[in-house]
N, C-alpha and C. Protein backbone atom coordinates (compact mmCIF):
# COMPACT_ATOMS: atom_id res chain seq x y z
N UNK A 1 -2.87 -1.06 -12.19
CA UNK A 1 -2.56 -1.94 -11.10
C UNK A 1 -2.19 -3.31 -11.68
N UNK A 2 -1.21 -4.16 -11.21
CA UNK A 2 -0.88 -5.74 -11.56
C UNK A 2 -1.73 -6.56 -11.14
N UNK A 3 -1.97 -7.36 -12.03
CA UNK A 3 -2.56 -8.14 -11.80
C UNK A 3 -2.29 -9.44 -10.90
N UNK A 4 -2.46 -10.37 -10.05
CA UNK A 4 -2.06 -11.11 -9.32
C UNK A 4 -2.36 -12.35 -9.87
N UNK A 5 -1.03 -12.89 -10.04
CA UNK A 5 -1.55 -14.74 -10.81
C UNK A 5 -0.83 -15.76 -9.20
N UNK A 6 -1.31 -16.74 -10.03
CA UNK A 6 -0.54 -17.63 -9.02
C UNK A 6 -1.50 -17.91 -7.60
N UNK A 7 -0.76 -18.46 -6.64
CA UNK A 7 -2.15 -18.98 -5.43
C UNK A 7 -1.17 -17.96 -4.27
N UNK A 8 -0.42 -16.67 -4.36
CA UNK A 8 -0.01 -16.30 -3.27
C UNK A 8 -1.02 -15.68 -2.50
N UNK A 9 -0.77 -15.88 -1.17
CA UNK A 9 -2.16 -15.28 0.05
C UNK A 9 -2.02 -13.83 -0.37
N UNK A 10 -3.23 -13.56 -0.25
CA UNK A 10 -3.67 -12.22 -0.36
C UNK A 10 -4.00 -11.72 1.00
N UNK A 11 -3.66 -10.29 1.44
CA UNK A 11 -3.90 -9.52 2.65
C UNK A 11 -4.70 -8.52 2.34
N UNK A 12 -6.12 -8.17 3.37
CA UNK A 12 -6.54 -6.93 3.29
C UNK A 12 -6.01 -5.56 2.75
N UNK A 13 -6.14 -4.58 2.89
CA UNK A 13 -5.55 -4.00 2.24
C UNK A 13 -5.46 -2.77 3.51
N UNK A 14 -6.30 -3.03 4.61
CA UNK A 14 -6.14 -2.26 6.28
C UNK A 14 -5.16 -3.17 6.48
N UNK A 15 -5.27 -4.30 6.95
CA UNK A 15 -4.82 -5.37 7.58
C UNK A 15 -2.88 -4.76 7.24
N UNK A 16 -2.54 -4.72 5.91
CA UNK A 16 -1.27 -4.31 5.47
C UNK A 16 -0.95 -3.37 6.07
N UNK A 17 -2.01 -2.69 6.09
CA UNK A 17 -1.57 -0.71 6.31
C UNK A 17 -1.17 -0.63 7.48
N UNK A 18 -1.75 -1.68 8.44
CA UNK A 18 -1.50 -1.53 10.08
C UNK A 18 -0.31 -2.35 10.27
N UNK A 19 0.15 -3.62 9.59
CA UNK A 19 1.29 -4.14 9.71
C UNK A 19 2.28 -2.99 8.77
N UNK A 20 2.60 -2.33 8.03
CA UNK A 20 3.59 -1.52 7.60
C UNK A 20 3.44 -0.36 8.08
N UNK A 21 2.52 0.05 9.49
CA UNK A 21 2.64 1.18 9.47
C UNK A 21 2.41 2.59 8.61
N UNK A 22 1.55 2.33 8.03
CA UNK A 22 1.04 3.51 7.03
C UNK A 22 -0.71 3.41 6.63
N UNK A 23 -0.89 4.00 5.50
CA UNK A 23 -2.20 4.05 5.32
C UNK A 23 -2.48 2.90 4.14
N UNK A 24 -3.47 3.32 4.29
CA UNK A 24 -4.22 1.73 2.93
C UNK A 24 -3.59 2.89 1.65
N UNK A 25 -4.16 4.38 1.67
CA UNK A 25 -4.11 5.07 0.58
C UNK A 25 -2.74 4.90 -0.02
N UNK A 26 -1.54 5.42 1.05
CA UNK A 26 -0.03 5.13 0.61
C UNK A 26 0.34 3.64 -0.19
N UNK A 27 -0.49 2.68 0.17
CA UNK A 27 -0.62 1.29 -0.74
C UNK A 27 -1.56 1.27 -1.60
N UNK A 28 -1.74 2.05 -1.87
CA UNK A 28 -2.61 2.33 -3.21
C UNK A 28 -1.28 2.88 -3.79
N UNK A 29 -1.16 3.97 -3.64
CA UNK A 29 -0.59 4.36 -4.47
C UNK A 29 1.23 3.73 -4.67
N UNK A 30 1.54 2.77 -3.72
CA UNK A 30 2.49 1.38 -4.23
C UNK A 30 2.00 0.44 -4.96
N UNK A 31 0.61 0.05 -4.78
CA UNK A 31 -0.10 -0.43 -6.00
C UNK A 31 0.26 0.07 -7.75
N UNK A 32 -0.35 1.31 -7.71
CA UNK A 32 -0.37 1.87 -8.68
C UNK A 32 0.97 2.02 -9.42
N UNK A 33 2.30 2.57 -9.16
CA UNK A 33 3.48 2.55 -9.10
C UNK A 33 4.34 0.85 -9.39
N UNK A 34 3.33 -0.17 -9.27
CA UNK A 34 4.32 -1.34 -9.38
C UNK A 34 4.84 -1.99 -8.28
N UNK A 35 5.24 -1.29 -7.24
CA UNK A 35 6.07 -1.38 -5.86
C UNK A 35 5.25 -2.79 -5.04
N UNK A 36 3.59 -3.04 -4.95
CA UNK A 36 2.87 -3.91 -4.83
C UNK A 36 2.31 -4.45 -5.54
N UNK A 37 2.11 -5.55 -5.56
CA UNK A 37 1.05 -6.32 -6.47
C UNK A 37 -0.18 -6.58 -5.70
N UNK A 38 -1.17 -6.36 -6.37
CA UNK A 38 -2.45 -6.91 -5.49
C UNK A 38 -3.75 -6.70 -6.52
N UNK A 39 -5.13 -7.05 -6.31
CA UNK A 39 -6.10 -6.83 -6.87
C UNK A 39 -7.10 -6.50 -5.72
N UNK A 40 -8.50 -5.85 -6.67
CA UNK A 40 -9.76 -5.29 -6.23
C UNK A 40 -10.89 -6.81 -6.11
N UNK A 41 -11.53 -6.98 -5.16
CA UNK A 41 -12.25 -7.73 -5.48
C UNK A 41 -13.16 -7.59 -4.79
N UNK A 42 -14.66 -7.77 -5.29
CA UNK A 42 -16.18 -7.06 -4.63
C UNK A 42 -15.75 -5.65 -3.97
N UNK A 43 -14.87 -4.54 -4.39
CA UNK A 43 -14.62 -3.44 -3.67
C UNK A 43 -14.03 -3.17 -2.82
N UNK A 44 -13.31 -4.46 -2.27
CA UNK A 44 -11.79 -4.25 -1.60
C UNK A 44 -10.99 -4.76 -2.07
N UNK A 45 -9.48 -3.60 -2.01
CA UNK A 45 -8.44 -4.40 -2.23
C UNK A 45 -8.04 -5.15 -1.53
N UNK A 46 -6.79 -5.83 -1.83
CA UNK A 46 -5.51 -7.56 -1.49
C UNK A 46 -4.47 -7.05 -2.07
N UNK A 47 -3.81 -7.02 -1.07
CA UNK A 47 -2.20 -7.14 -1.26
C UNK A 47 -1.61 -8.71 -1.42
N UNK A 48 -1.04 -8.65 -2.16
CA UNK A 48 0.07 -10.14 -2.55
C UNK A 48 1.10 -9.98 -1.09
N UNK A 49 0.91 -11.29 -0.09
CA UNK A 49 1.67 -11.48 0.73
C UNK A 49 3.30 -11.78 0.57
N UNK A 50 3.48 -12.00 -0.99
CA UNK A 50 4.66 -12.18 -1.00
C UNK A 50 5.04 -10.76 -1.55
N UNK A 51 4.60 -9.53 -2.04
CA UNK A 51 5.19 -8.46 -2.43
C UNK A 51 5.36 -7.44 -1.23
N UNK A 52 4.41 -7.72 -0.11
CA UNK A 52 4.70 -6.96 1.02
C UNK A 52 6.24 -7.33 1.75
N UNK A 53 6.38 -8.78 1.70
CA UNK A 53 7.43 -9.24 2.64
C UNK A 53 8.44 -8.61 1.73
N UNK A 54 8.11 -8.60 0.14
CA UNK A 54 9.96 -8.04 -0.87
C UNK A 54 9.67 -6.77 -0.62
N UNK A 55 8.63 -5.54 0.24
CA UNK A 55 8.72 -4.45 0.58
C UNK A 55 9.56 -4.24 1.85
N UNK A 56 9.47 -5.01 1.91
CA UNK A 56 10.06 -4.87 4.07
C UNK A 56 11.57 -5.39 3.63
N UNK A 57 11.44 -6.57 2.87
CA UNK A 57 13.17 -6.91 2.88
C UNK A 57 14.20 -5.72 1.73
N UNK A 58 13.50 -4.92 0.96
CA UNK A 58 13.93 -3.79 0.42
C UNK A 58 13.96 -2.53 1.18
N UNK A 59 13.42 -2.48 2.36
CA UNK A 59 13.61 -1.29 3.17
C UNK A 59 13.01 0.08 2.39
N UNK A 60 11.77 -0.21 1.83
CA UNK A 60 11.55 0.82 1.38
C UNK A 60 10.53 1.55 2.60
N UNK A 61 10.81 2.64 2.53
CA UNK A 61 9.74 3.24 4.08
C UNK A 61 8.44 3.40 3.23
N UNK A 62 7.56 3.23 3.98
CA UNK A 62 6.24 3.17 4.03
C UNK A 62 5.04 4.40 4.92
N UNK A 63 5.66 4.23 6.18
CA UNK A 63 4.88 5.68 6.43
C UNK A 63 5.01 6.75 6.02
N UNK A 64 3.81 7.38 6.27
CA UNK A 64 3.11 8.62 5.78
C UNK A 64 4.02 9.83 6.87
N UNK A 65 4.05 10.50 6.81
CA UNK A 65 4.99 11.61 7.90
C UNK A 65 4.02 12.89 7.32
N UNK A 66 3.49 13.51 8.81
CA UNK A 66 2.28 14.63 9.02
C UNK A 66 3.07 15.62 8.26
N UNK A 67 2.56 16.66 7.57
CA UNK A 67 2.89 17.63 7.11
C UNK A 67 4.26 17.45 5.70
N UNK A 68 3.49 16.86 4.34
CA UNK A 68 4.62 16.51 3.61
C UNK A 68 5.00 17.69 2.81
N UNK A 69 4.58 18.63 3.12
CA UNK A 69 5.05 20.09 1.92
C UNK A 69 3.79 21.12 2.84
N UNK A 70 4.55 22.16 2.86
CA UNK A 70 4.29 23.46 3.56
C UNK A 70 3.02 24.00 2.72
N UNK A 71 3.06 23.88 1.17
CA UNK A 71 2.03 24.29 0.38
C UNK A 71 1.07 23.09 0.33
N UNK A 72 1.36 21.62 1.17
CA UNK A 72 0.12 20.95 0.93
C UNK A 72 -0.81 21.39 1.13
N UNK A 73 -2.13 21.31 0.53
CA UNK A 73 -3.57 21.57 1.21
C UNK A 73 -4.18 20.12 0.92
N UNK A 74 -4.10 19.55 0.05
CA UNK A 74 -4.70 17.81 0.35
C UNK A 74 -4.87 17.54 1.13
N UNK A 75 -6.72 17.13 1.21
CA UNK A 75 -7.05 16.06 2.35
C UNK A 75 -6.64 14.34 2.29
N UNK A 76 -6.40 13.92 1.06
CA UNK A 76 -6.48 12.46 0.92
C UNK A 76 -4.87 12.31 -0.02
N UNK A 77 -3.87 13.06 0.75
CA UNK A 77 -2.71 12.46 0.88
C UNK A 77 -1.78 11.61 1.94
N UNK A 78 -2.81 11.38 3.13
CA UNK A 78 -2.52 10.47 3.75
C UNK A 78 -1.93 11.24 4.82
N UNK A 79 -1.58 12.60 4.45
CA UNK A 79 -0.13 12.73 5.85
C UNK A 79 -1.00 14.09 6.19
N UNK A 80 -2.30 14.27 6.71
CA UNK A 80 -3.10 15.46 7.33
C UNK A 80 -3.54 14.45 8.13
């Protein structure tokens, strides 16, 4: 995960999920990937308010869509 320098506001990491329409998990795993910047702190994550807004002005989709593969069986891929 990146690390976050600088004084940009940090967002929950629900708080995001409900403004982009998706799950916290799916921003995890934009976390993980680079796509967000954010950090863990006392056991919750923060999203960098300025990497969410370069998510939205890149049009990258964000929700989760029910049923992502016929052979899924995952519970904690977000889209069951």
């Amino acid at each position: 995960m990146v690390p976050v320098a600088g004084t940009d506001e940090m967002v929950m990491i629900e708080d995001a999920a409900e403004e982009l329409a998706t799950t916290g998990l799916r921003l995890l795993m934009l976390l993980r990937e680079g796509t967000l910047v954010g950090k863990e702190e006392n056991g919750a994550w923060m999203i960098s308010r300025d990497s969410l807004e370069r998510l939205k002005q890149a049009g990258i989709s964000t929700p989760t869509q029910k049923g992502c593969a016929a052979s899924c069986r995952a519970t904690t891929c977000g889209c069951h």
